[in-house]
Protein backbone atom coordinates (compact mmCIF):
# COMPACT_ATOMS: atom_id res chain seq x y z
CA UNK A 1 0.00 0.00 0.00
CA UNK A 2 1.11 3.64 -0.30
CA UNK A 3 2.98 5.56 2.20
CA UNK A 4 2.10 9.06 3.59
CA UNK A 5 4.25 10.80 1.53
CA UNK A 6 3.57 14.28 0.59
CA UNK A 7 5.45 17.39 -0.50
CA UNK A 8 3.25 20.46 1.11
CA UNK A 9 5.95 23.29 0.42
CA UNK A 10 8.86 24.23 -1.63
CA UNK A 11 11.11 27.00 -1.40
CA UNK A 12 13.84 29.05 -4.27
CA UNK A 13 17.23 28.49 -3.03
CA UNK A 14 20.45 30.06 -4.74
CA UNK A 15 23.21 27.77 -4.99
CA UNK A 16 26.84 28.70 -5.21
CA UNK A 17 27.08 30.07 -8.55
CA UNK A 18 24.03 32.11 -7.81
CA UNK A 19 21.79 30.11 -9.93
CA UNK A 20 18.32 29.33 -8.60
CA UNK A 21 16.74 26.14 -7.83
CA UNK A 22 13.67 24.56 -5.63
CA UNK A 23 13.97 22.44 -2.76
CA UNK A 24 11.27 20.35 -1.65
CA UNK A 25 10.75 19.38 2.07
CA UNK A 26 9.18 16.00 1.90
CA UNK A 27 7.41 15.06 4.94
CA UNK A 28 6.77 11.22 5.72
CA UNK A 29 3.81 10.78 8.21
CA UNK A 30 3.55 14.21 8.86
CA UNK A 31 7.56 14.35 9.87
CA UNK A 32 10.07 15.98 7.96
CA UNK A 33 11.35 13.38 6.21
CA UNK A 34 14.52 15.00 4.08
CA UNK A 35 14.74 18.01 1.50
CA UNK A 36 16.15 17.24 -1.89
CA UNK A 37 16.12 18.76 -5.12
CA UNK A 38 14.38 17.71 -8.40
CA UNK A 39 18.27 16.79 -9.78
CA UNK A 40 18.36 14.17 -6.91
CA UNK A 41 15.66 12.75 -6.83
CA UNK A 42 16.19 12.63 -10.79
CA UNK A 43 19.44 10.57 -10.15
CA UNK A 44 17.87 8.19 -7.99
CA UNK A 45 15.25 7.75 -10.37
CA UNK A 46 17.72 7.12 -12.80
CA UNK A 47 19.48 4.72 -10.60
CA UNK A 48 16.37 2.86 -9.88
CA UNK A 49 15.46 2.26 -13.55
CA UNK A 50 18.42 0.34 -14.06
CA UNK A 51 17.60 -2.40 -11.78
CA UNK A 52 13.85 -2.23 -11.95
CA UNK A 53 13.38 -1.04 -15.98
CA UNK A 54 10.18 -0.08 -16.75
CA UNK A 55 7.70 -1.45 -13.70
CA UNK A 56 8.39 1.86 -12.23
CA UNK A 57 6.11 4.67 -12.10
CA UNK A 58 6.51 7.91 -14.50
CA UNK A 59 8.82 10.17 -13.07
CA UNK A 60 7.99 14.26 -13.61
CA UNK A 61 10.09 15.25 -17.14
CA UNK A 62 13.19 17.92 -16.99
CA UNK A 63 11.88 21.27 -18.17
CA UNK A 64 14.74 23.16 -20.00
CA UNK A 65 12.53 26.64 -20.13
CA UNK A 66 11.56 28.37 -17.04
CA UNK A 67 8.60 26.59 -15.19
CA UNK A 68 4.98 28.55 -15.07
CA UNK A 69 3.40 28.28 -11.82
CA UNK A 70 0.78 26.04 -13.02
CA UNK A 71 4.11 23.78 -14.54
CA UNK A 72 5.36 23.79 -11.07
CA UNK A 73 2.31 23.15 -9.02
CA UNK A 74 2.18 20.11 -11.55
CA UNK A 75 5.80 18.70 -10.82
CA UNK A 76 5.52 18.74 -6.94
CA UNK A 77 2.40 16.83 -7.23
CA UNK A 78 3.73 13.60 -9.69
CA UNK A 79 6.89 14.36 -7.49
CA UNK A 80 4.47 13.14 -4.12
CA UNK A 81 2.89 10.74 -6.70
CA UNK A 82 6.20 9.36 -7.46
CA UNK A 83 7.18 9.20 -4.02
CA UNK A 84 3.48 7.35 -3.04
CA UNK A 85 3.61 4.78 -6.02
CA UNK A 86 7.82 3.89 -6.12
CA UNK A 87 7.17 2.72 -2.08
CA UNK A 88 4.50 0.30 -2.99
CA UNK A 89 6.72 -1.96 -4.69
CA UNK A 90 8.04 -4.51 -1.96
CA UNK A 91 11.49 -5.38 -4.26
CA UNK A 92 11.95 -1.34 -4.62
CA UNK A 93 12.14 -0.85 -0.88
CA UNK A 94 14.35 -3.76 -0.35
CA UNK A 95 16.90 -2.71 -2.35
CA UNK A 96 20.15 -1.16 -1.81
CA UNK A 97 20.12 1.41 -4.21
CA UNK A 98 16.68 2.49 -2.37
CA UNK A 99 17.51 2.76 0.97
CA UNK A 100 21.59 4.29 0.17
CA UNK A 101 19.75 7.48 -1.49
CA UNK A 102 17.04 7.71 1.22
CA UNK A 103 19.62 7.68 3.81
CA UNK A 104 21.96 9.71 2.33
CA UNK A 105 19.24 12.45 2.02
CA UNK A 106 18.30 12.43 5.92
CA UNK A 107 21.36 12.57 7.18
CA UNK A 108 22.01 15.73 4.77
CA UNK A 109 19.17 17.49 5.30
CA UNK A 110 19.45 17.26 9.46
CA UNK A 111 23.11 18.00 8.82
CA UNK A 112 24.41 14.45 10.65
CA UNK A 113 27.34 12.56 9.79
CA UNK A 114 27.80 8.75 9.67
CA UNK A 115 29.72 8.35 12.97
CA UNK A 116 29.45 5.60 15.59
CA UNK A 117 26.32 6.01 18.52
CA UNK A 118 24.65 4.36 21.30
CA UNK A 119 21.21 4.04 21.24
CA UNK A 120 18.42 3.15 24.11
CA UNK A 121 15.52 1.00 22.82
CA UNK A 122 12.92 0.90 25.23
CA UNK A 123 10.70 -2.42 25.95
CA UNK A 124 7.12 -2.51 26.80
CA UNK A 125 8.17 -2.89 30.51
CA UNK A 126 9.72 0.71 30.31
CA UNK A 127 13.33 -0.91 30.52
CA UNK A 128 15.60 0.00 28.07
CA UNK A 129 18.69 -1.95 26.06
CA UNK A 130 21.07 0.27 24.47
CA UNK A 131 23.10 -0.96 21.30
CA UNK A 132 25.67 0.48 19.63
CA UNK A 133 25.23 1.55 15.97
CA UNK A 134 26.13 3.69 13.17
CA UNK A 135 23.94 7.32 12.93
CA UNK A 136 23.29 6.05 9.28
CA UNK A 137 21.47 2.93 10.72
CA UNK A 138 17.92 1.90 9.33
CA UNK A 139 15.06 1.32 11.14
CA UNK A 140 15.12 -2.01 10.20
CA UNK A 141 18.94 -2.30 10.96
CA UNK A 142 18.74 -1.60 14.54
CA UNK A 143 15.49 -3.44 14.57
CA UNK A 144 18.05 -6.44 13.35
CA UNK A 145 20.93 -5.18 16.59
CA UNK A 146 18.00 -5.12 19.31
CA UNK A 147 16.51 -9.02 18.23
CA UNK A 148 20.21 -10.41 18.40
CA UNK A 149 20.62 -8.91 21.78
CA UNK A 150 17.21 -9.91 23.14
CA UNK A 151 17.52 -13.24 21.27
CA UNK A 152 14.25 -12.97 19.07
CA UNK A 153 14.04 -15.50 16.51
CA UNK A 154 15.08 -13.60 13.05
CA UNK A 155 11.69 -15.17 11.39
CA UNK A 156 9.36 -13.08 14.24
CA UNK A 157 11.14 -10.02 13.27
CA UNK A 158 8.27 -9.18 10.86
CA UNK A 159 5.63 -8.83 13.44
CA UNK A 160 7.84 -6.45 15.80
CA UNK A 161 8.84 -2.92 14.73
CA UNK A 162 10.29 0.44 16.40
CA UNK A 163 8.04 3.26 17.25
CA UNK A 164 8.38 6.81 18.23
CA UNK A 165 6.84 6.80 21.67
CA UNK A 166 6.14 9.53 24.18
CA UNK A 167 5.60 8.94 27.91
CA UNK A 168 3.81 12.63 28.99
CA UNK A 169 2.40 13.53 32.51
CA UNK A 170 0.88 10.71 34.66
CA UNK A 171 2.69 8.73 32.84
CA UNK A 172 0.26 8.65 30.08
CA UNK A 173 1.89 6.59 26.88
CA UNK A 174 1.38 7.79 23.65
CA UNK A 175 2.55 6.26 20.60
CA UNK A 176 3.51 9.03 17.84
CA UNK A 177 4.65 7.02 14.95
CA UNK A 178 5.83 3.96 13.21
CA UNK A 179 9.24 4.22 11.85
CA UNK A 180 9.69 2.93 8.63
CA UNK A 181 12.38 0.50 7.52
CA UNK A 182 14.46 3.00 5.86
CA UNK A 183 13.95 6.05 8.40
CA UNK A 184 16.68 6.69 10.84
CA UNK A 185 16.16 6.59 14.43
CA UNK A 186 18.84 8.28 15.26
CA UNK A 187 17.78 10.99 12.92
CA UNK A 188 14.37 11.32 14.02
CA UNK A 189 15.39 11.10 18.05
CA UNK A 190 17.17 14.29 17.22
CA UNK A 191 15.02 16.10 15.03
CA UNK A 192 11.54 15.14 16.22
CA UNK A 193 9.95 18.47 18.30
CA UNK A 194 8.00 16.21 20.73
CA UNK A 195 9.25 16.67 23.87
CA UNK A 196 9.94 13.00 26.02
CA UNK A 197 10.55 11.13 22.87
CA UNK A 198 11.87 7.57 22.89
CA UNK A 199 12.41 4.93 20.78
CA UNK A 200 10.44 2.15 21.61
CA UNK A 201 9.80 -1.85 20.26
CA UNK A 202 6.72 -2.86 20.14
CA UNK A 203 4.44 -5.90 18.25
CA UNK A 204 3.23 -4.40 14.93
CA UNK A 205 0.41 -6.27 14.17
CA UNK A 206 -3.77 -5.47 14.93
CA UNK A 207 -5.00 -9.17 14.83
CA UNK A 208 -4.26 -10.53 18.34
CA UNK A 209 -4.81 -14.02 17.01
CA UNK A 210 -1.33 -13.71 15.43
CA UNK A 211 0.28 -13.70 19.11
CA UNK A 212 0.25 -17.82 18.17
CA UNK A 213 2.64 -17.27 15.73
CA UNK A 214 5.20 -16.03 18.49
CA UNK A 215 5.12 -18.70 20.70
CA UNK A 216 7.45 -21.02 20.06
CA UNK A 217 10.11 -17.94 20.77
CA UNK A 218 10.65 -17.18 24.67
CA UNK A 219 12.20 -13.65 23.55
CA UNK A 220 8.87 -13.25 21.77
CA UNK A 221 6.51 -14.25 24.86
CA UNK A 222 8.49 -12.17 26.78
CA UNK A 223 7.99 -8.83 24.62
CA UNK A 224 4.37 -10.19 24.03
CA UNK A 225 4.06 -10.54 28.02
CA UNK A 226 5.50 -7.18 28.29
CA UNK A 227 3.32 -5.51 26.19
CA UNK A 228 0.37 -6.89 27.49
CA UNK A 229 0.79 -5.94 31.14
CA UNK A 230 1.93 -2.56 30.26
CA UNK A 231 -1.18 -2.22 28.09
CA UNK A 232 -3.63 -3.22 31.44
CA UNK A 233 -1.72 -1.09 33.50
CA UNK A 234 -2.28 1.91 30.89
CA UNK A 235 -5.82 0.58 30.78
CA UNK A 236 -5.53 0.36 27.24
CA UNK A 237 -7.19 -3.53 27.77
CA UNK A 238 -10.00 -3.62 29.81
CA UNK A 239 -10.39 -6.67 31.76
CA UNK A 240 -13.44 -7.48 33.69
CA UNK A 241 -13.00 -7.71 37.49
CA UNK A 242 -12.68 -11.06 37.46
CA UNK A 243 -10.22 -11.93 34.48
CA UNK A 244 -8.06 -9.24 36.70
CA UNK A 245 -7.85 -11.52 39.31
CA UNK A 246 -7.25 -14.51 37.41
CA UNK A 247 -4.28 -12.38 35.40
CA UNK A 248 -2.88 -11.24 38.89
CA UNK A 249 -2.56 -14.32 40.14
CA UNK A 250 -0.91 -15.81 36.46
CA UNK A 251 1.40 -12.72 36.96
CA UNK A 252 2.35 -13.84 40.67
CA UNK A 253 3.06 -17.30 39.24
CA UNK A 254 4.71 -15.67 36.43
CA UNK A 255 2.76 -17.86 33.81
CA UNK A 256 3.16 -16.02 31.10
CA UNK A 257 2.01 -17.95 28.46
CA UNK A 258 -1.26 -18.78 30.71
CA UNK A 259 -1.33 -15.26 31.29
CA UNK A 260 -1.27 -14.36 27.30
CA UNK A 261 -4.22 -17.09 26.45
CA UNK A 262 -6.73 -15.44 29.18
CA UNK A 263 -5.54 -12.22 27.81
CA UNK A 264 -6.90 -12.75 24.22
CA UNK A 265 -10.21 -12.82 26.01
CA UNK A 266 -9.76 -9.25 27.73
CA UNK A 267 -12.09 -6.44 25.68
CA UNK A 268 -9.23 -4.44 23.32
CA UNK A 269 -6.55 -6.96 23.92
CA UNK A 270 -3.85 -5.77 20.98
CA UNK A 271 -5.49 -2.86 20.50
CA UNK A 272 -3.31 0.56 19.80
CA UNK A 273 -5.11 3.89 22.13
CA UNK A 274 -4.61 6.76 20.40
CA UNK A 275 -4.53 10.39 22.44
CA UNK A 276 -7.81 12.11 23.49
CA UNK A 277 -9.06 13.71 20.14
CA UNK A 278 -12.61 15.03 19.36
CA UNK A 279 -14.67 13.75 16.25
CA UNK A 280 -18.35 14.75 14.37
CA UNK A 281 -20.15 11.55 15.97
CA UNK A 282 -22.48 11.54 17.04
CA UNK A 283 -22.63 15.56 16.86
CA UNK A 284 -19.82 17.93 15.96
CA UNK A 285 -17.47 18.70 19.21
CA UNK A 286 -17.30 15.38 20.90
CA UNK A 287 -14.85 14.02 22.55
CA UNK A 288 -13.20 10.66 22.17
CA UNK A 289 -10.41 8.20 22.90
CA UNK A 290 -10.02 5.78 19.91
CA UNK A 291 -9.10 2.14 20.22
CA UNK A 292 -7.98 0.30 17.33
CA UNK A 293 -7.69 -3.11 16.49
CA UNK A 294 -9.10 -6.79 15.93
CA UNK A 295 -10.13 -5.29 12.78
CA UNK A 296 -12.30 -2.58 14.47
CA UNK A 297 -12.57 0.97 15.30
CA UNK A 298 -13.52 1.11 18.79
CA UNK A 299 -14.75 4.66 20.19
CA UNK A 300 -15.19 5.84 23.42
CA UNK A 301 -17.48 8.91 23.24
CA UNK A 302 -17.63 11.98 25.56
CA UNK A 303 -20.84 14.40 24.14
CA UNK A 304 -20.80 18.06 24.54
CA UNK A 305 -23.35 17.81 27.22
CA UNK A 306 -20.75 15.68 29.12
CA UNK A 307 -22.93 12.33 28.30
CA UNK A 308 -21.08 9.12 27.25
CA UNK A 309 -21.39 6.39 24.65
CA UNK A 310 -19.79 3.96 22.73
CA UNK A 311 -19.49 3.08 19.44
CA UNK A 312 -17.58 0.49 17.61
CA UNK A 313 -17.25 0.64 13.58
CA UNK A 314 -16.13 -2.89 12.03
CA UNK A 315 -13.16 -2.89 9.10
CA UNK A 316 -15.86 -4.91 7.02
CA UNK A 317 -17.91 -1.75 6.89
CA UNK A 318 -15.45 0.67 5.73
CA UNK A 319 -15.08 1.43 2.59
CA UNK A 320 -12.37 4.33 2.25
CA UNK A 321 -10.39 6.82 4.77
CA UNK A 322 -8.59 10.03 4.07
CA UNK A 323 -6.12 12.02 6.12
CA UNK A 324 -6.14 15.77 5.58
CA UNK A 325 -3.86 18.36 6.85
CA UNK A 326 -5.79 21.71 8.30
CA UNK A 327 -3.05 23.71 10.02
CA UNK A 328 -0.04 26.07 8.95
CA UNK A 329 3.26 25.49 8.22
CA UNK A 330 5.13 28.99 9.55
CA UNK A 331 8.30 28.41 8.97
CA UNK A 332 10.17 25.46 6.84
CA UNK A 333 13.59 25.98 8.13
CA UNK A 334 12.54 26.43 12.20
CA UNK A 335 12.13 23.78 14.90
CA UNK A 336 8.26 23.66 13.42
CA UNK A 337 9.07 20.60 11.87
CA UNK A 338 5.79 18.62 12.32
CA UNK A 339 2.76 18.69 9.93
CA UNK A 340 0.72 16.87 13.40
CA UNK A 341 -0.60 20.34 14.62
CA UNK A 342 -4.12 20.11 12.78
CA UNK A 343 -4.81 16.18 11.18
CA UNK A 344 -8.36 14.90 10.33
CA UNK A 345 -8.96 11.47 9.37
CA UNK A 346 -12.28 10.88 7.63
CA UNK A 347 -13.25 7.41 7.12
CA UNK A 348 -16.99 6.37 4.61
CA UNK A 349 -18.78 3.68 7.12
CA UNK A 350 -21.44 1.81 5.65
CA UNK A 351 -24.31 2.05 8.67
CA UNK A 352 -28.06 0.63 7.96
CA UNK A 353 -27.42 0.33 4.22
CA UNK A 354 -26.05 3.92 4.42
CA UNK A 355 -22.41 5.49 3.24
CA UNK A 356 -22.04 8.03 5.66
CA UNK A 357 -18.03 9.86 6.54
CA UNK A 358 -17.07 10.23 10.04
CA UNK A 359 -14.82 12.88 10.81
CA UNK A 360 -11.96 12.19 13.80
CA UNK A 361 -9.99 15.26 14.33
CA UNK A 362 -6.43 13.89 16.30
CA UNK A 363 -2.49 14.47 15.89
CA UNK A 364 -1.86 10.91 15.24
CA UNK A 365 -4.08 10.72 12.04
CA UNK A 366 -1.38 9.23 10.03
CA UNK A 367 -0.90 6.25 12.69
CA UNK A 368 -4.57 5.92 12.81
CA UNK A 369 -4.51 5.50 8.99
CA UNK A 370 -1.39 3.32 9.36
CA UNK A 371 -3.66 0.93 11.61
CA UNK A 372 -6.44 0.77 9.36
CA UNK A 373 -3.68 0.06 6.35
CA UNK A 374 -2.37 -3.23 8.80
CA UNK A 375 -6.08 -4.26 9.44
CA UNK A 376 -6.77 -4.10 5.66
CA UNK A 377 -3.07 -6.04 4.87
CA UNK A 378 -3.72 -8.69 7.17
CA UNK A 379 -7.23 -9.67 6.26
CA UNK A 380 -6.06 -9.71 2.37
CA UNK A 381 -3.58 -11.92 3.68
CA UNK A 382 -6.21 -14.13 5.53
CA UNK A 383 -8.10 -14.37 2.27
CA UNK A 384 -5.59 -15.02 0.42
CA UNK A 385 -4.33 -18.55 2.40
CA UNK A 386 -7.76 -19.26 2.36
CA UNK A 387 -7.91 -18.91 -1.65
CA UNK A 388 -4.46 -18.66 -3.13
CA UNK A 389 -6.42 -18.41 -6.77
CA UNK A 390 -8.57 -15.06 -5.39
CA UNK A 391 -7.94 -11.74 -6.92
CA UNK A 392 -8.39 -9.10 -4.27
CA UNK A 393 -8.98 -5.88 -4.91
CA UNK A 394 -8.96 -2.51 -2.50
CA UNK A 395 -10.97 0.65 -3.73
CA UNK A 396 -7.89 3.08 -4.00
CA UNK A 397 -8.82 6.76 -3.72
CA UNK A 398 -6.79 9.34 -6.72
CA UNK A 399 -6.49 13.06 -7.62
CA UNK A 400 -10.22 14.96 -8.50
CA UNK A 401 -11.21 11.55 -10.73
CA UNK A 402 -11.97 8.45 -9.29
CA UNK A 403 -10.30 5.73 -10.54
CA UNK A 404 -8.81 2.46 -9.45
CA UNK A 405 -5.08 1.17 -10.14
CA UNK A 406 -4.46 -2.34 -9.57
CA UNK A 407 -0.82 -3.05 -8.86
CA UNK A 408 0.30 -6.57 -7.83
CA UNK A 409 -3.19 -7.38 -7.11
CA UNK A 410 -3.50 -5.04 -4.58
CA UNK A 411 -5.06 -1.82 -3.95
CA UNK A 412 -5.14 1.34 -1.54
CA UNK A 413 -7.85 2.15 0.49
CA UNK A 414 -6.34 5.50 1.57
CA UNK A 415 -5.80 9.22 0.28
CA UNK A 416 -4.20 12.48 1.36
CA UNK A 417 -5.75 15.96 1.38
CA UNK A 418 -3.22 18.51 1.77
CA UNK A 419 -5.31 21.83 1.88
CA UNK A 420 -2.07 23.88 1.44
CA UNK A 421 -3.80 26.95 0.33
CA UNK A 422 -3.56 26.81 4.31
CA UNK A 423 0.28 26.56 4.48
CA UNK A 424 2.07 29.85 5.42
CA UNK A 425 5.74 30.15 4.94
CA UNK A 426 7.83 33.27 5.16
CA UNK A 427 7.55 35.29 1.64
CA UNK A 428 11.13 35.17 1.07
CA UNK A 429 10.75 31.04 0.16
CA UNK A 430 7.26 31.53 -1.46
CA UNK A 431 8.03 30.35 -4.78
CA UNK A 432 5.10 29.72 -6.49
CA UNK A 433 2.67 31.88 -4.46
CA UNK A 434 -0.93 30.69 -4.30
CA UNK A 435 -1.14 26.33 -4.08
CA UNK A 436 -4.30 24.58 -4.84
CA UNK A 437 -6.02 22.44 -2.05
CA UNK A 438 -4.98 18.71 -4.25
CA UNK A 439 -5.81 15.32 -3.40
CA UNK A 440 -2.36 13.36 -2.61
């Protein structure tokens, strides 16, 4: 599926022969990702298409006259197309000439060199292991470093990943992002604006059936364990009174397998709680803490009136989601680094025969579309054991026309408004004044 890619400003730049070119600040999940120039990200195309040929997507042409604004407006979009469509291609993001440029580009933009680091991952328990690495390390490297140390089966690696995790006052969690394979962790642990930040492992999947996959692995029971104890304590599970007891006394005994089967029965067991955010159901201005997973979206409702409800949507009824960016964007080259100020995530539910959008207004819209992506993944991949010979196809979301792109039998649910004709920047980097609200 696509990544959250999108390019929301550019700015003129003079290099240093005084001739002028655009930089683009690419943002990744709402994070500044890296800032390159067309001419690099030209090269890397270039690059790619000798490995991959032709199953790549169109990259934007060279102009060789000076670009209209209407030219312009037009490159930075198949530039976030580009950026969207190259990433769904499993073999592109494995490869070598991929990830090189990728992390070449963050550590230039965030002015790090490749130099040697320690690093503390924290576990679910709030313990941390720190590893020594390289600044230039993926993701998915030091994912790699943290398993050997913890002795986690290479095979299981799959269902673990490293998140961006804050711990704020009262020691409420909050989970701010997945980091992608390719993104640095160093990188982002320096760059990233939100104060308490930590790099964190945790399971990275939404279907708590898979915890039977893990369980031949005692490193895996014991970050599975881990997990789901912190999760009670955070009262992100909610276990009846008496499946409390039962799991104190398993925790006593330290059963932890025991402990992990009685937990599949606790209500949002697996689930990821996102931050207090405020949504248009069931009227505009109410308050709600989302819970999501076991292929649902599970609401907790506060109503203007201070009344409470509860309301679950089901993956099987939703059709399509979008994330769309509402806030301003002050100043490109500041600590505002963040697109996260103003996110909505609208989602079309299918309710008594009915297509009707919900509205959720939160910071961590991209994770909450991220979630929905995993729910969506791992049911095709349900289906799919089930019937190896079924073609399954996702409703994919494009531009003003609606239109569907199959690619590798697999399609996107999910789309990106960027209403930039909301995005201020200073008028100095303005270089194409005026920018359409588009459809990423």
């Amino acid at each position: 599926m696509k990544m959250h890619f999108c390019i929301p400003v550019s700015q003129q730049r003079l290099d240093a022969l005084g001739s002028r070119y655009v930089l683009y600040s690419v943002y990744l999940d709402g994070f500044l990702f890296c800032r390159v120039r067309y001419s690099q990200l030209h090269g890397w195309n270039e690059q790619l298409r000798r490995v991959f040929g032709s199953c790549l997507p169109p990259f934007p042409p060279k102009y060789y006259l000076a670009m209209t604004t209407a030219m312009a407006d037009e490159r930075r979009d198949q530039l976030e197309q580009y950026l969207q469509n190259v990433t769904m291609d499993p073999n592109v993001l494995r490869s070598d000439v991929f990830i090189e440029f990728l992390k070449l580009v963050q550590l230039d933009t965030f002015g790090i060199a490749t130099k040697k680091a320690s690093l503390d991952i924290f576990l679910p328990n709030e313990r941390s292991i720190q590893v020594e690495i390289l600044t230039s390390d993926t993701a998915e490297r030091i994912l790699e470093v943290v398993s050997h140390k913890i002795g986690l089966c290479r095979e299981l690696l799959g269902y673990f990943g490293l998140f961006l995790i804050r711990v704020g006052k009262e020691d409420k969690l909050s989970v701010v992002k997945k980091l992608a394979d390719f993104e640095l962790p160093y990188v982002h642990l320096g760059s990233s604006e939100v104060e308490n930040c930590k790099v964190g492992l945790r399971k990275w999947y939404m279907d708590p059936s898979l915890d039977s996959m893990l369980m031949d692995c005692k490193a895996a029971i014991d970050l599975l364990y881990m997990q789901a104890v912190q999760d009670i304590e955070k009262e992100w599970a909610k276990p009846t009174q008496a499946q409390r007891q039962k799991l104190e006394t398993l925790q006593k005994e330290d059963n932890q397998t025991k402990f992990l089967e009685l937990a599949q029965e606790v209500q949002h067991y697996g689930h990821l709680q996102l931050d207090p955010c405020t949504c248009d159901y069931p009227e505009p201005g109410s308050g709600a803490v989302l819970s999501v997973g076991n292929n649902e979206i599970s609401c907790c409702i506060t109503l203007p009136d201070g009344q409470t409800q509860d309301a679950v949507f089901q993956m099987s009824g939703v059709k399509c989601w979008q994330v769309t960016f509402l806030g301003t964007l002050l100043d490109v080259d500041g600590p505002q680094r963040t697109l996260n100020q103003n996110l909505e995530l609208r989602f079309q539910y299918s309710e008594d025969s009915r297509w009707q959008w919900f509205v959720i207004y939160t910071k961590q819209a991209f994770l909450l579309s991220s979630c929905l992506k995993k729910m969506i993944s791992e049911n095709m991949v349900k289906l799919a054991a089930k019937n190896p010979e079924m073609q399954i196809e996702v409703p994919e979301q494009s531009k003003s026309k609606k239109y569907h792109i199959q690619q590798s039998q697999q399609k996107d649910y999910s789309s990106f408004l960027s209403r930039k004709s909301k995005i201020k920047i200073a008028k100095d980097d303005c270089v194409f004044g005026n920018i359409k609200e588009e459809d990423l």
